[in-house]
N, C-alpha and C. Protein backbone atom coordinates (compact mmCIF):
# COMPACT_ATOMS: atom_id res chain seq x y z
N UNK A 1 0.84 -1.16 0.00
CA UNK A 1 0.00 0.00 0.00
C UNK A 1 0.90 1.24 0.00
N UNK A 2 0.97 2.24 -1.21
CA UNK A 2 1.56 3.38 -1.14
C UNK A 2 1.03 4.48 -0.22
N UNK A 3 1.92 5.45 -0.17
CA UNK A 3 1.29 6.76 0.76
C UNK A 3 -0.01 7.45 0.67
N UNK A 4 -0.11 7.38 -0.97
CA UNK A 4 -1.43 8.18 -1.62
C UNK A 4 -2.36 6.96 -0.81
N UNK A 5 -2.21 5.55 -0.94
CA UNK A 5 -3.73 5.01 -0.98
C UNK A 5 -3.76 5.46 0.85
N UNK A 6 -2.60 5.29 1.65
CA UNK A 6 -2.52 5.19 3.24
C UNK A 6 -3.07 6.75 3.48
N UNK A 7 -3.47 7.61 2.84
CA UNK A 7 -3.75 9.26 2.90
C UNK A 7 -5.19 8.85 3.20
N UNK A 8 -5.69 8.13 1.76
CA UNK A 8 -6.38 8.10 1.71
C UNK A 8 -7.98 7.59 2.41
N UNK A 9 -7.14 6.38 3.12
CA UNK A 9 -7.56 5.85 4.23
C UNK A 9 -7.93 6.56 5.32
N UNK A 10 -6.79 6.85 5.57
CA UNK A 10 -6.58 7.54 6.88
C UNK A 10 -7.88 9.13 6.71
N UNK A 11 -7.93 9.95 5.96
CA UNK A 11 -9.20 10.59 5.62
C UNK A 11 -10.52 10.34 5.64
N UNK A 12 -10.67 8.85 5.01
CA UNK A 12 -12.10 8.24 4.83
C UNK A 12 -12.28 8.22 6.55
N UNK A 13 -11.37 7.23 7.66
CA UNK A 13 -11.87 7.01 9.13
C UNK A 13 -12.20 8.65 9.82
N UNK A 14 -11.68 9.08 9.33
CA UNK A 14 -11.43 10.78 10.13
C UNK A 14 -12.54 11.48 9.76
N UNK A 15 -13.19 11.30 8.11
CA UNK A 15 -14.71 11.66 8.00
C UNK A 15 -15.71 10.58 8.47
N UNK A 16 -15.49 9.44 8.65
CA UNK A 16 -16.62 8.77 9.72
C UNK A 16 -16.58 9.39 11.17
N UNK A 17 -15.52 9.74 11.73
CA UNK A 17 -15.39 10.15 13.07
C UNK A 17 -16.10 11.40 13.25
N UNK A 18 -15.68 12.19 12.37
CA UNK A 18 -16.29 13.19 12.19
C UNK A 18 -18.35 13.15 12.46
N UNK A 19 -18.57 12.51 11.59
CA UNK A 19 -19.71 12.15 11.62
C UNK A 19 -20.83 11.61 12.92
N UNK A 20 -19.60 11.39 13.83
CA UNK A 20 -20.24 10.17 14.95
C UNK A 20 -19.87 10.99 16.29
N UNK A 21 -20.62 10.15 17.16
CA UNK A 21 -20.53 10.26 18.50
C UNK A 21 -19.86 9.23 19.32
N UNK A 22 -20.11 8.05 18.98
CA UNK A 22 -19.28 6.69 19.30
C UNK A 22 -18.65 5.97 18.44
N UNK A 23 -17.31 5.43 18.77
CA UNK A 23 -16.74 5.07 18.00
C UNK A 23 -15.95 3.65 19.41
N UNK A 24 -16.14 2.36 18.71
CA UNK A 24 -15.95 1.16 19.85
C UNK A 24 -15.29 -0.15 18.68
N UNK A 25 -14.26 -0.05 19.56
CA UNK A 25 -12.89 -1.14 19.03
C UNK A 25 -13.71 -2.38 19.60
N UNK A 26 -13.36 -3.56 18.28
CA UNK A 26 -13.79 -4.73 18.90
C UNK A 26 -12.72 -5.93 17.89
N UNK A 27 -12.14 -6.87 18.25
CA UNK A 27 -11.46 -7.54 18.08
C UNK A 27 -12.53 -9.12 17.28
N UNK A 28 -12.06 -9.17 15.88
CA UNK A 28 -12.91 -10.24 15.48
C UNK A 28 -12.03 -11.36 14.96
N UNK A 29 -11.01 -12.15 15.25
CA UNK A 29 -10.05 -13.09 14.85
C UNK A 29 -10.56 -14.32 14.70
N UNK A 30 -10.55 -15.20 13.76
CA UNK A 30 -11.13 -16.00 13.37
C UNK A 30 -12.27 -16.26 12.83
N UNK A 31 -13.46 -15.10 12.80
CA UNK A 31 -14.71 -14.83 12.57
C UNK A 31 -14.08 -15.62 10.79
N UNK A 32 -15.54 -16.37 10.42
CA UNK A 32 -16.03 -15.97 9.27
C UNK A 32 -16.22 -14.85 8.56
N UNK A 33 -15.92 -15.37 7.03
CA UNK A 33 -17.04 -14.08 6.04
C UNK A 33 -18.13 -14.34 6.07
N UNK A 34 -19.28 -15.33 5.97
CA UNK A 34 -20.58 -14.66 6.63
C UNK A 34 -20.41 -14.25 7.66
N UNK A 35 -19.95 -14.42 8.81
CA UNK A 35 -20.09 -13.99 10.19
C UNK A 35 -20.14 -12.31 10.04
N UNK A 36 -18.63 -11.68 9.28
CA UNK A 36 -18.66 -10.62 9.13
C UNK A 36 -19.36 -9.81 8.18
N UNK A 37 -19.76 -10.65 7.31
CA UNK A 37 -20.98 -10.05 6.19
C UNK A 37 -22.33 -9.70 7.16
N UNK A 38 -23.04 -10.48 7.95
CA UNK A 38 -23.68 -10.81 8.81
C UNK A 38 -23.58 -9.31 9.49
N UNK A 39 -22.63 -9.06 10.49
CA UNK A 39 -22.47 -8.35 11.01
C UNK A 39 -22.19 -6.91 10.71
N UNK A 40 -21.34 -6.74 9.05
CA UNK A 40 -22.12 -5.45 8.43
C UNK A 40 -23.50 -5.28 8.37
N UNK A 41 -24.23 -6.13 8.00
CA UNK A 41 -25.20 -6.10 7.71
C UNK A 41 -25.89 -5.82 8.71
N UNK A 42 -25.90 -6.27 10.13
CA UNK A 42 -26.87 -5.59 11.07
C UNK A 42 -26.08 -3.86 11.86
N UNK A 43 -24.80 -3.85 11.72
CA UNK A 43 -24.66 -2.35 12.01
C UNK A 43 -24.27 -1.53 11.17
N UNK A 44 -25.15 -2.17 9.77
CA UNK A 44 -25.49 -0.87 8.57
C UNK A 44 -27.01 -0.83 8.99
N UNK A 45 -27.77 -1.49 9.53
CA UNK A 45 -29.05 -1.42 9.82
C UNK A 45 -29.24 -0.41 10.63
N UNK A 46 -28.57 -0.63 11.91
CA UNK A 46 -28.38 -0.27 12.75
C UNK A 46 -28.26 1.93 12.67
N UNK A 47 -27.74 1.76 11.10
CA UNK A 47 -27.34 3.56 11.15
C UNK A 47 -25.84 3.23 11.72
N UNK A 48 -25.20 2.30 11.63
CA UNK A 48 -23.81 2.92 11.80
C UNK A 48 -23.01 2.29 11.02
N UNK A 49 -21.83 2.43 11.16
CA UNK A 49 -20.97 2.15 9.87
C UNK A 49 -19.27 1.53 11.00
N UNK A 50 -19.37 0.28 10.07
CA UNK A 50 -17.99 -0.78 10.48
C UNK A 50 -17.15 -0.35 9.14
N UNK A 51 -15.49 -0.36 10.07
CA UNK A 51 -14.19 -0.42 8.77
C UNK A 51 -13.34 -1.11 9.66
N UNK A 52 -13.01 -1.70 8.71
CA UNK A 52 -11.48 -2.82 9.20
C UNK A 52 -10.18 -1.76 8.96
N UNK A 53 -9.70 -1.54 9.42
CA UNK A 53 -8.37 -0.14 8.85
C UNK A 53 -7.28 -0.96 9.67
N UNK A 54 -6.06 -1.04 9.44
CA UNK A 54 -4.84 -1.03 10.21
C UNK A 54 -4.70 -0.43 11.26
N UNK A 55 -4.48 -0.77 12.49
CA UNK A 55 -4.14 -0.08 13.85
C UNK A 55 -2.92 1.26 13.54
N UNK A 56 -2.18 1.19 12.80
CA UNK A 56 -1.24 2.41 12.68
C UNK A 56 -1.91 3.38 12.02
N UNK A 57 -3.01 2.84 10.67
CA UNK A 57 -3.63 3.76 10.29
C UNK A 57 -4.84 4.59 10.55
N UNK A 58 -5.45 3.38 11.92
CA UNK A 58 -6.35 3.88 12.72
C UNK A 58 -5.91 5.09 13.37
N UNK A 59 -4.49 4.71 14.20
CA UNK A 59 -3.92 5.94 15.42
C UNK A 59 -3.87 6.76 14.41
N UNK A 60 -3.04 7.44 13.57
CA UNK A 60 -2.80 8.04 12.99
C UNK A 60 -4.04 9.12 12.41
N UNK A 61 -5.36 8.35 12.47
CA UNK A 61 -6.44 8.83 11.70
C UNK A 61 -7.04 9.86 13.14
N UNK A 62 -7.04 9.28 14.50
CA UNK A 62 -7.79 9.40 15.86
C UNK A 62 -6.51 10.88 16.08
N UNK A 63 -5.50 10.75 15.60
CA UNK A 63 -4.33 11.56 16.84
C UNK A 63 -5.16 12.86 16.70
N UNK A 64 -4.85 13.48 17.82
CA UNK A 64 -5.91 15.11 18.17
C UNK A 64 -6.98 14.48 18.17
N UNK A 65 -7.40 13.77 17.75
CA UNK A 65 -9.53 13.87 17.68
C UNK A 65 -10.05 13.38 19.33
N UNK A 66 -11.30 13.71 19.32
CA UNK A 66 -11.93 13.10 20.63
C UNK A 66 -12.12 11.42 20.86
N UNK A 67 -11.54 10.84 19.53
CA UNK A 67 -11.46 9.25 19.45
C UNK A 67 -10.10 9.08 19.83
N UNK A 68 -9.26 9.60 20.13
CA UNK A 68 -7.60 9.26 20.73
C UNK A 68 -8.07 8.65 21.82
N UNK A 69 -8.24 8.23 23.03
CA UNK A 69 -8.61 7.32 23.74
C UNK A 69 -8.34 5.76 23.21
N UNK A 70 -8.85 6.01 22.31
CA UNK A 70 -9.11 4.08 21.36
C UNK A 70 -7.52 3.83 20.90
N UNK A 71 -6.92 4.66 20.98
CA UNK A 71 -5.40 3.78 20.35
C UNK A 71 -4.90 3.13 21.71
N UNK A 72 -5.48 2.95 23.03
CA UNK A 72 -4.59 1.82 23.55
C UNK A 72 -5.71 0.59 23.54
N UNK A 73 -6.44 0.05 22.62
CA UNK A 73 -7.05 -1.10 22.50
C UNK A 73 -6.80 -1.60 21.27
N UNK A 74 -5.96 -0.73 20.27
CA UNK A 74 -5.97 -0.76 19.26
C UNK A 74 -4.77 -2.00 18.73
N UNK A 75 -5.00 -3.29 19.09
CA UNK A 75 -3.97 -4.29 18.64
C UNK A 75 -4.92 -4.94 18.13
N UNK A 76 -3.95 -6.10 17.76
CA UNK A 76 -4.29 -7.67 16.91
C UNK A 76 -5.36 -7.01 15.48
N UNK A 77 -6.15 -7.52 14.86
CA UNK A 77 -6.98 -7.78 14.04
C UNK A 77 -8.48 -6.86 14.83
N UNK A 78 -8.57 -5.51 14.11
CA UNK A 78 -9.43 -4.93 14.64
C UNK A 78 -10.60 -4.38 14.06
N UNK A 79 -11.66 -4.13 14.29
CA UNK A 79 -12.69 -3.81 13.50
C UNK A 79 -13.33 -2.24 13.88
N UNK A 80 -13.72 -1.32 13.40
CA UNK A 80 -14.58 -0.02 14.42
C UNK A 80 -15.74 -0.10 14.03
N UNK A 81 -16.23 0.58 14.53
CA UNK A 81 -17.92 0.83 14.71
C UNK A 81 -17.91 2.25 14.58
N UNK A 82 -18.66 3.27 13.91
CA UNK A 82 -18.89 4.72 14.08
C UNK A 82 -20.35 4.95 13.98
N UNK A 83 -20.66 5.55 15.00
CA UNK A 83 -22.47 6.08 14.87
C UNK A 83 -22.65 7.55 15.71
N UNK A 84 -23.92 7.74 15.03
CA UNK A 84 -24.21 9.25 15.54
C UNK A 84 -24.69 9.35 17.08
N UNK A 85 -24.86 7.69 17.01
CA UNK A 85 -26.38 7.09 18.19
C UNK A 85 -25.40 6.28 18.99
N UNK A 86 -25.28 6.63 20.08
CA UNK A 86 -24.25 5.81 20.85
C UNK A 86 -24.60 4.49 21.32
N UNK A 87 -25.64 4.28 21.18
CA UNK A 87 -26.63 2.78 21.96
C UNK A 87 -26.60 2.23 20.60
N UNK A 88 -26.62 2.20 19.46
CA UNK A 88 -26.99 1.33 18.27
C UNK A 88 -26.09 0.57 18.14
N UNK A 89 -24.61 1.13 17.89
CA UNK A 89 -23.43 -0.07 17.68
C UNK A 89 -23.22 -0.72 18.96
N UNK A 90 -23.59 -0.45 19.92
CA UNK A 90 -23.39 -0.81 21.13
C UNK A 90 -24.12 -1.78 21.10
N UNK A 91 -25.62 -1.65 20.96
CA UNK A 91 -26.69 -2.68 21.05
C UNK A 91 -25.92 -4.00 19.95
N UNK A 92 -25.69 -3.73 18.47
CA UNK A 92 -25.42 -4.32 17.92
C UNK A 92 -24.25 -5.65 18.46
N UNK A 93 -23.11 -4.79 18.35
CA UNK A 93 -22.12 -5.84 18.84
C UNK A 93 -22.30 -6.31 20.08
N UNK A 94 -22.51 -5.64 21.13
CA UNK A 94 -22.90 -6.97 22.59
C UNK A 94 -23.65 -8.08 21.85
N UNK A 95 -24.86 -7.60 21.33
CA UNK A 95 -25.15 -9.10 20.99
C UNK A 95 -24.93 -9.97 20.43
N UNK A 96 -24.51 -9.22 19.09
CA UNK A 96 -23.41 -10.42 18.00
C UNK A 96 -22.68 -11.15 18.90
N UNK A 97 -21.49 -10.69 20.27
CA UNK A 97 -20.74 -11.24 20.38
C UNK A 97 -21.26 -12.42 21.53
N UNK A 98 -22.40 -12.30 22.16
CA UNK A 98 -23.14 -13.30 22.44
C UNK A 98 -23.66 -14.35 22.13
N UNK A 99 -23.66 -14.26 20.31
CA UNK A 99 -23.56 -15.13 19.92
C UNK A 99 -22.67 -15.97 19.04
N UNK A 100 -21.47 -14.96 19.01
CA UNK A 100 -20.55 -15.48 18.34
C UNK A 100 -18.90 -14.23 19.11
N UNK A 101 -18.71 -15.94 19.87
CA UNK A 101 -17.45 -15.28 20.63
C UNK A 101 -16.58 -14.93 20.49
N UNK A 102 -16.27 -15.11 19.30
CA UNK A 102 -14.93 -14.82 18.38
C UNK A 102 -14.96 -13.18 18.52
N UNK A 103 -15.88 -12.43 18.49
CA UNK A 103 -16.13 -11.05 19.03
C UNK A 103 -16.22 -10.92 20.04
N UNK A 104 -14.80 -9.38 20.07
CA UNK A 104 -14.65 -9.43 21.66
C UNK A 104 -14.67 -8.16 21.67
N UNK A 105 -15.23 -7.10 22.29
CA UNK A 105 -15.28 -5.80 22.41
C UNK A 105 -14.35 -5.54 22.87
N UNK A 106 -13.48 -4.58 22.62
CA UNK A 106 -12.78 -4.03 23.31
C UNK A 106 -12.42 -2.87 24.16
N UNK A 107 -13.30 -2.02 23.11
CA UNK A 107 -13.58 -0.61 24.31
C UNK A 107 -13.72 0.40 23.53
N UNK A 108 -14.66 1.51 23.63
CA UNK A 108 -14.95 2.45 22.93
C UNK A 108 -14.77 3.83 23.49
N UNK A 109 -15.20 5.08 22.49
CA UNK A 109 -14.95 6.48 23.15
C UNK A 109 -16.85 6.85 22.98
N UNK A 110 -16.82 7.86 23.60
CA UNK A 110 -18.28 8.24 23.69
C UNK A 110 -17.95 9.78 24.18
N UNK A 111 -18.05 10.81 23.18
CA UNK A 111 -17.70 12.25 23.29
C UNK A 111 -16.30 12.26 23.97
N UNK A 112 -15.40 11.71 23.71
CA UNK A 112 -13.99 11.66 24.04
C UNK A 112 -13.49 11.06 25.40
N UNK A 113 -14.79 10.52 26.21
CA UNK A 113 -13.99 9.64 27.30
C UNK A 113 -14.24 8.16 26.78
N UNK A 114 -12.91 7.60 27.17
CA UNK A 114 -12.75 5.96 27.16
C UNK A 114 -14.06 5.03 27.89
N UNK A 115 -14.57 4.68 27.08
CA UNK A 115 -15.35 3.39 27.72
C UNK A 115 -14.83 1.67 27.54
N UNK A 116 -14.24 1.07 29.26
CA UNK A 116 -14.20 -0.54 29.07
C UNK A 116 -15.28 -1.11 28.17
N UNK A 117 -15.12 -2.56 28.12
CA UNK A 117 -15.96 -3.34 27.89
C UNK A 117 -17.01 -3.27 28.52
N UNK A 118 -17.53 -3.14 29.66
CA UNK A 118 -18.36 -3.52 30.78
C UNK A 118 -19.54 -2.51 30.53
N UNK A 119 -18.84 -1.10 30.70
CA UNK A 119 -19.44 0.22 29.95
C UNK A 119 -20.13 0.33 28.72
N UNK A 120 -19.58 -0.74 27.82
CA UNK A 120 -20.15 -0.67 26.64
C UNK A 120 -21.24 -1.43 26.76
N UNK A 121 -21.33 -2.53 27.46
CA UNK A 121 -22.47 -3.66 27.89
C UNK A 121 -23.46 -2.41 28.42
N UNK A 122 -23.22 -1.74 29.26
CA UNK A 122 -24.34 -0.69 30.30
C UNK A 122 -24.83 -0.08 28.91
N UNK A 123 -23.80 0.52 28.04
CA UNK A 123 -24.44 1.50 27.61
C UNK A 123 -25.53 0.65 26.42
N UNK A 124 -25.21 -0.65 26.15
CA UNK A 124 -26.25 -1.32 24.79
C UNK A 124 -27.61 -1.55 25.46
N UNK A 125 -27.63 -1.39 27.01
CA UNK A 125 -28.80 -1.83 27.72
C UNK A 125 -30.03 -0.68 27.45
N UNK A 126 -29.08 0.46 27.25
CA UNK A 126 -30.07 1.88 27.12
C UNK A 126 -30.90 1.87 26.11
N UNK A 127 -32.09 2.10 26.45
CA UNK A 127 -32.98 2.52 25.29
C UNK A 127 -32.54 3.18 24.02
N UNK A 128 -32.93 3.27 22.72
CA UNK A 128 -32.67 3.61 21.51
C UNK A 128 -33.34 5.47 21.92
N UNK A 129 -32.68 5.80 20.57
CA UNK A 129 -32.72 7.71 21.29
C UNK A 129 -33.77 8.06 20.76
N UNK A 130 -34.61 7.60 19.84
CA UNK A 130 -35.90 7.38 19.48
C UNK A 130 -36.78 7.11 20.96
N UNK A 131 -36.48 5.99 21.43
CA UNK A 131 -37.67 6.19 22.37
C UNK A 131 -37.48 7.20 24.04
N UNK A 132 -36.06 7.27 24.04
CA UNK A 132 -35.51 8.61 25.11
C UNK A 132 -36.69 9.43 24.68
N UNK A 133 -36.12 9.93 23.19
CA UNK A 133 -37.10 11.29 23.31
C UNK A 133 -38.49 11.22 23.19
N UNK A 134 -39.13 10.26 23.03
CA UNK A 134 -40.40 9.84 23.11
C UNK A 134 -40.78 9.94 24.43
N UNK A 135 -40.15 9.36 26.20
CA UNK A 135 -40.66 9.23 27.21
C UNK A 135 -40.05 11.17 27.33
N UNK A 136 -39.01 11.14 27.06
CA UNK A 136 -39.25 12.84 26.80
C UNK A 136 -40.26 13.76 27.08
N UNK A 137 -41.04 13.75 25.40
CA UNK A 137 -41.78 14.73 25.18
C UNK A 137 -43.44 14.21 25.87
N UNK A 138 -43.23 12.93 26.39
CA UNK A 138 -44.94 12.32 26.85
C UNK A 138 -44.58 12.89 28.82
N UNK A 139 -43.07 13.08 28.97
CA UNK A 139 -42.99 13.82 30.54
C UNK A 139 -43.63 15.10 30.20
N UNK A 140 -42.91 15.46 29.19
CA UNK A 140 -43.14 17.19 29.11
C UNK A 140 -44.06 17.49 28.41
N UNK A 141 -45.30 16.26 27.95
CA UNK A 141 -46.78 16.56 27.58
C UNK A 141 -48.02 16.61 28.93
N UNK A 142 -47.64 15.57 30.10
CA UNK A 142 -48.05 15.37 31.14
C UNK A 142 -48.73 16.54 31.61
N UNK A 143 -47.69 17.41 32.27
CA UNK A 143 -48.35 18.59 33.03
C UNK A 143 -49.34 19.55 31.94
N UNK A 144 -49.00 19.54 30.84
CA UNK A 144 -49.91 20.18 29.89
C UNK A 144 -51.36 19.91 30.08
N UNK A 145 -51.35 18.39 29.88
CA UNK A 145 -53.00 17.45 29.55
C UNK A 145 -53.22 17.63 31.27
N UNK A 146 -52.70 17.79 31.99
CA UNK A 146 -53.41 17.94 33.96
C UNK A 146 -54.52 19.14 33.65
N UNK A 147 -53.48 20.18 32.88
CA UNK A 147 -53.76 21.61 32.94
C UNK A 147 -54.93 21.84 32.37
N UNK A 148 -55.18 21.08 31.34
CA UNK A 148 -56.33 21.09 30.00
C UNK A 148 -57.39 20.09 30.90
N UNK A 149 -57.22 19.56 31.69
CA UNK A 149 -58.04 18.78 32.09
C UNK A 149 -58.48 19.34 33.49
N UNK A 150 -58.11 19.94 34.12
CA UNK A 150 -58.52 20.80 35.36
C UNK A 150 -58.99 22.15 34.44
N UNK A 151 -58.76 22.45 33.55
CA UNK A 151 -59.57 23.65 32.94
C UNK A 151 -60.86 23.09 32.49
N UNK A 152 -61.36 21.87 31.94
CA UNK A 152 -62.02 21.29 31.40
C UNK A 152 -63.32 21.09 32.53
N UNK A 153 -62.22 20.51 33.83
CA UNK A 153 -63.52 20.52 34.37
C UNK A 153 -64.36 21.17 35.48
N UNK A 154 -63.86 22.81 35.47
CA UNK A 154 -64.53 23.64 36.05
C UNK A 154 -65.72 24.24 35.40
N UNK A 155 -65.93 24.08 33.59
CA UNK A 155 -67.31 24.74 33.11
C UNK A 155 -67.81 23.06 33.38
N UNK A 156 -67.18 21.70 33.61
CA UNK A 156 -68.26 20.72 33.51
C UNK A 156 -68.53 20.63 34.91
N UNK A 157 -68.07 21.28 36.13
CA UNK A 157 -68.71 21.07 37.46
C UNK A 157 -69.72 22.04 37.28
N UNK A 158 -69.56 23.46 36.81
CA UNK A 158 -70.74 24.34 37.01
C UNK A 158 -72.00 23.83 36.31
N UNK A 159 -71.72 22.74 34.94
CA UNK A 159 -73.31 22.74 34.00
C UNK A 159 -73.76 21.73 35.05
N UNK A 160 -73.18 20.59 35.95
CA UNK A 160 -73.79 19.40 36.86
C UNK A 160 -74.44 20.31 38.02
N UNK A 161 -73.73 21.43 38.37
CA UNK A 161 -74.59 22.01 39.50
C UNK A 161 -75.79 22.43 38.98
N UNK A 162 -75.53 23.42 37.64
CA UNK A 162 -76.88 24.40 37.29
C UNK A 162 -78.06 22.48 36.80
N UNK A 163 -77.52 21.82 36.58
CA UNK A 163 -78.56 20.76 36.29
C UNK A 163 -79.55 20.38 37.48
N UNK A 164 -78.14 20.14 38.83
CA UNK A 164 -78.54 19.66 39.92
C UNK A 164 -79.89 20.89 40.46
N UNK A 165 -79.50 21.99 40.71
CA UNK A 165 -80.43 22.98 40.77
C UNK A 165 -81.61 23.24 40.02
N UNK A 166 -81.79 22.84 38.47
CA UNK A 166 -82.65 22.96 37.80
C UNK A 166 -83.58 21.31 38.25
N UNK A 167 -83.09 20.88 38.95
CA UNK A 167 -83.98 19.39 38.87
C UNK A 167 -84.35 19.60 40.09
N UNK A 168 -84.05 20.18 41.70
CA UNK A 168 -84.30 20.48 42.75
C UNK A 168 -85.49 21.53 42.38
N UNK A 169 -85.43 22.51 41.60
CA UNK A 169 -86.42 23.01 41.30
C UNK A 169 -87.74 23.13 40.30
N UNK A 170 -87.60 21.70 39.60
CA UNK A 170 -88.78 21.10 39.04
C UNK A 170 -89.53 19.80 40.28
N UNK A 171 -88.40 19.46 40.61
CA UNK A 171 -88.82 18.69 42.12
C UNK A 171 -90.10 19.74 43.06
N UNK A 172 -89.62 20.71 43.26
CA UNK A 172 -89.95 21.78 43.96
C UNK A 172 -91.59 22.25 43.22
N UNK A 173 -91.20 22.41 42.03
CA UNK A 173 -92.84 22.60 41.22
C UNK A 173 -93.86 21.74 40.96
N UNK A 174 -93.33 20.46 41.10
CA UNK A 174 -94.10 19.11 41.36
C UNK A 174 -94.78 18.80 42.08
């Protein structure tokens, strides 16, 4: 591989990084090509994006960025993960590697601090950011619908009284 194509590389990881919020080293040695076809395939689903790059051309791509953290996991036969959504590749690979052990996480960055393995397990447990902001906006719809509903039912207590009164006083004319 000449310098031009190693430039070139090294640019393509640096505009995925760019792009993302998490970025998580995981070690796949011995895996199959389906295994790893497989596994593009669910964290392109996923919205995020896997590259196999060289560890020198990885560091090299991370040095200054908020992904420098990841060059001390960065040995043997390595794979990345980049997403905008920090729970998606996360979700993804814990489970792949649950079912296929040959995947071994190794440790990711998340807005420039280092996350272990263990961390990365916590963080695949989290809800998708789709439904965050869903229990979100149904907190911060709550007090609204109280409000609309205690407004609602001060003209419906007054029409039950003026009823109650209008029937006390046909009672009354009876």
């Amino acid at each position: 591989m000449n310098q031009t194509e190693k430039s070139v590389i090294i640019q393509e990881v640096q505009e995925s990084m760019a792009r993302s919020q998490v970025a998580i080293a995981s070690h796949y040695r011995g895996m199959t090509v389906a295994q790893m076809t497989r596994l593009r395939r669910e964290i392109r689903a996923a919205g995020a994006e896997l590259r196999v790059v060289k560890n020198t051309l990885t560091r090299r791509a991370i040095q200054g960025s908020q992904f420098e953290p990841l060059g001390k996991v960065l040995t043997g036969p390595t794979i990345l993960a980049f997403s905008k959504d920090p729970v998606a590749p996360a979700k993804v690979l814990t489970e792949f590697a649950k079912k296929h052990p040959l995947l071994i996480v190794q440790g990711g960055v998340l807005n420039g601090v280092f996350m272990n393995p263990a961390e990365i397990v916590e963080l695949s447990k989290l809800p998708s950011r789709e439904v965050l902001l869903a229990r979100l906006l149904g907190t911060m719809m709550n007090p609204v619908q109280n409000i609309v509903g205690v407004l609602a039912a001060v003209p419906a207590s007054f029409v039950r009284v003026l009823d109650r009164i209008r029937e006390e006083k046909e009672k009354q004319a009876a």
